[in-house]
Protein backbone atom coordinates (compact mmCIF):
# COMPACT_ATOMS: atom_id res chain seq x y z
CA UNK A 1 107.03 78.98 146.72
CA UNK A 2 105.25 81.96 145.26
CA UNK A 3 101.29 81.98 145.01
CA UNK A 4 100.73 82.86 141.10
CA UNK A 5 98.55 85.65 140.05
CA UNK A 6 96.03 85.05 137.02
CA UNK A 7 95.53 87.97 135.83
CA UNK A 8 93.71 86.94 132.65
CA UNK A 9 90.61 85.94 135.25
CA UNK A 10 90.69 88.67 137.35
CA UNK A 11 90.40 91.00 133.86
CA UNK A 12 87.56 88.91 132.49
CA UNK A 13 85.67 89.30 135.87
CA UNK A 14 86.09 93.04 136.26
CA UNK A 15 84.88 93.09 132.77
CA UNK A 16 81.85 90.80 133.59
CA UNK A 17 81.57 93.39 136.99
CA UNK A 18 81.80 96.60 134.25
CA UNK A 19 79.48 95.58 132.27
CA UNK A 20 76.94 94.42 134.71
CA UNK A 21 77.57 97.78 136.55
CA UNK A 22 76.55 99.48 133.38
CA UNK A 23 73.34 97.56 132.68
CA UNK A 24 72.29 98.74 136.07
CA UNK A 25 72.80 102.24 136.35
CA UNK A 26 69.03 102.78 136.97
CA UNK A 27 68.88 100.68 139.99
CA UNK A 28 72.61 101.74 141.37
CA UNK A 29 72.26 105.48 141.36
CA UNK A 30 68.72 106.89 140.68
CA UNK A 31 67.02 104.28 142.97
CA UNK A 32 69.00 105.13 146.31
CA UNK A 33 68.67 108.83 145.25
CA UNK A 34 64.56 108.14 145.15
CA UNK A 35 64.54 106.20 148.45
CA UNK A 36 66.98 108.40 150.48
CA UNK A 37 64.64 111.38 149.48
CA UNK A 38 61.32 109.02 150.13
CA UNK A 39 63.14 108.02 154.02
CA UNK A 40 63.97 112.43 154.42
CA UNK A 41 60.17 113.15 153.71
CA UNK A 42 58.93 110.24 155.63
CA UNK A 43 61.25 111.12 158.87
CA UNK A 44 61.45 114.77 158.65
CA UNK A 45 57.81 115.64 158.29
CA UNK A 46 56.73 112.18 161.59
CA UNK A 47 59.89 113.23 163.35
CA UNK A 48 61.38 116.45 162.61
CA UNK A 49 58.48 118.31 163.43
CA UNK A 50 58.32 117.05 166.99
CA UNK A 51 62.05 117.37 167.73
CA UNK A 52 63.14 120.97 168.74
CA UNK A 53 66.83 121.98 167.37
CA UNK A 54 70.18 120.10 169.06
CA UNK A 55 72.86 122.18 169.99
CA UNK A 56 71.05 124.85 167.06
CA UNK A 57 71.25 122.23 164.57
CA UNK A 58 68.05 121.79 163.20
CA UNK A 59 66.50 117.93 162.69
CA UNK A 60 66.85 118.27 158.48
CA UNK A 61 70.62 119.22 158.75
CA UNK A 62 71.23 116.53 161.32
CA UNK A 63 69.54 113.36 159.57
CA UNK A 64 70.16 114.28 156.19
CA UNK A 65 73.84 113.01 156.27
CA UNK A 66 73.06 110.08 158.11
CA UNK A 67 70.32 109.13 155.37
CA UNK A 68 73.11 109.67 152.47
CA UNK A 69 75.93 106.89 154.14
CA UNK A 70 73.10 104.92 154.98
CA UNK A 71 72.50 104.86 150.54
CA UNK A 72 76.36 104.77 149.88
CA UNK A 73 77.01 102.06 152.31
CA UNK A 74 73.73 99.94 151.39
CA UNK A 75 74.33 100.54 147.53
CA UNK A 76 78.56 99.73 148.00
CA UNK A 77 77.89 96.46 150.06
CA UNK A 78 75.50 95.36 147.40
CA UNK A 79 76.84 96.16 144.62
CA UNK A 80 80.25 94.98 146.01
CA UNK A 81 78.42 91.01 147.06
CA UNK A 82 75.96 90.70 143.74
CA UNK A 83 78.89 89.47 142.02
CA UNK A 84 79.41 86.44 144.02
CA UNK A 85 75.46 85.92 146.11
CA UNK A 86 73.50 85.78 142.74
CA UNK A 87 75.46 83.28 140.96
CA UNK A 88 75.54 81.30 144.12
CA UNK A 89 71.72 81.93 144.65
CA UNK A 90 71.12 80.64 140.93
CA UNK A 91 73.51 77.68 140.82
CA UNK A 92 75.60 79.38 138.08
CA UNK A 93 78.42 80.22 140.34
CA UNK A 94 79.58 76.46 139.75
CA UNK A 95 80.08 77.28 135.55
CA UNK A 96 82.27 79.97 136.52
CA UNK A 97 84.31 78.17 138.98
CA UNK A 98 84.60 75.06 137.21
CA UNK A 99 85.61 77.32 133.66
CA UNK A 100 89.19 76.39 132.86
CA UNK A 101 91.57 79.77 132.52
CA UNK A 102 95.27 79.74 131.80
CA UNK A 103 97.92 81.70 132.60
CA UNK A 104 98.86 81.69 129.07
């Protein structure tokens, strides 16, 4: 017995997902680009001027990368679980399992 595939639902949630991703641009890309740059000042100028180079890498060079997956994996796994946490957190993730969508 095959499992069947709705693809009617799975379009009007990656619409939903679109369009949400849209409406926050501002807080998806120019707020981890403000706070990644906030975390480099904060820790390169306490830190960075008390650690001496490793292996002639200097402290900026090695942190910086570190910083940026620390933004792209912070911004992905929330961006990635808003979907489903804030409709739970608000109660409204019951209308949307409870709507009735055909395969029609």
């Amino acid at each position: 017995m095959g499992v069947r595939f709705n693809g009617y639902g799975v379009w009007a949630i990656y619409r939903f997902e679109m369009a949400r991703a849209l409406r926050t641009v501002w807080q998806s890309i120019v707020t981890p680009v403000i706070t990644t740059a906030l975390y480099f000042v904060v820790f390169g100028s306490a830190i960075g001027g008390h650690m001496n180079e490793i292996d002639g890498v200097p402290y900026g060079a090695f942190i910086v990368p570190g910083l940026i997956m620390l933004s792209l994996f912070t911004q992905s796994i929330f961006n990635a679980s808003f979907g489903i946490y804030f409709p739970k957190f608000t109660g409204t993730i019951y209308e949307i399992l409870s709507a009735p969508v055909s395969s029609l």
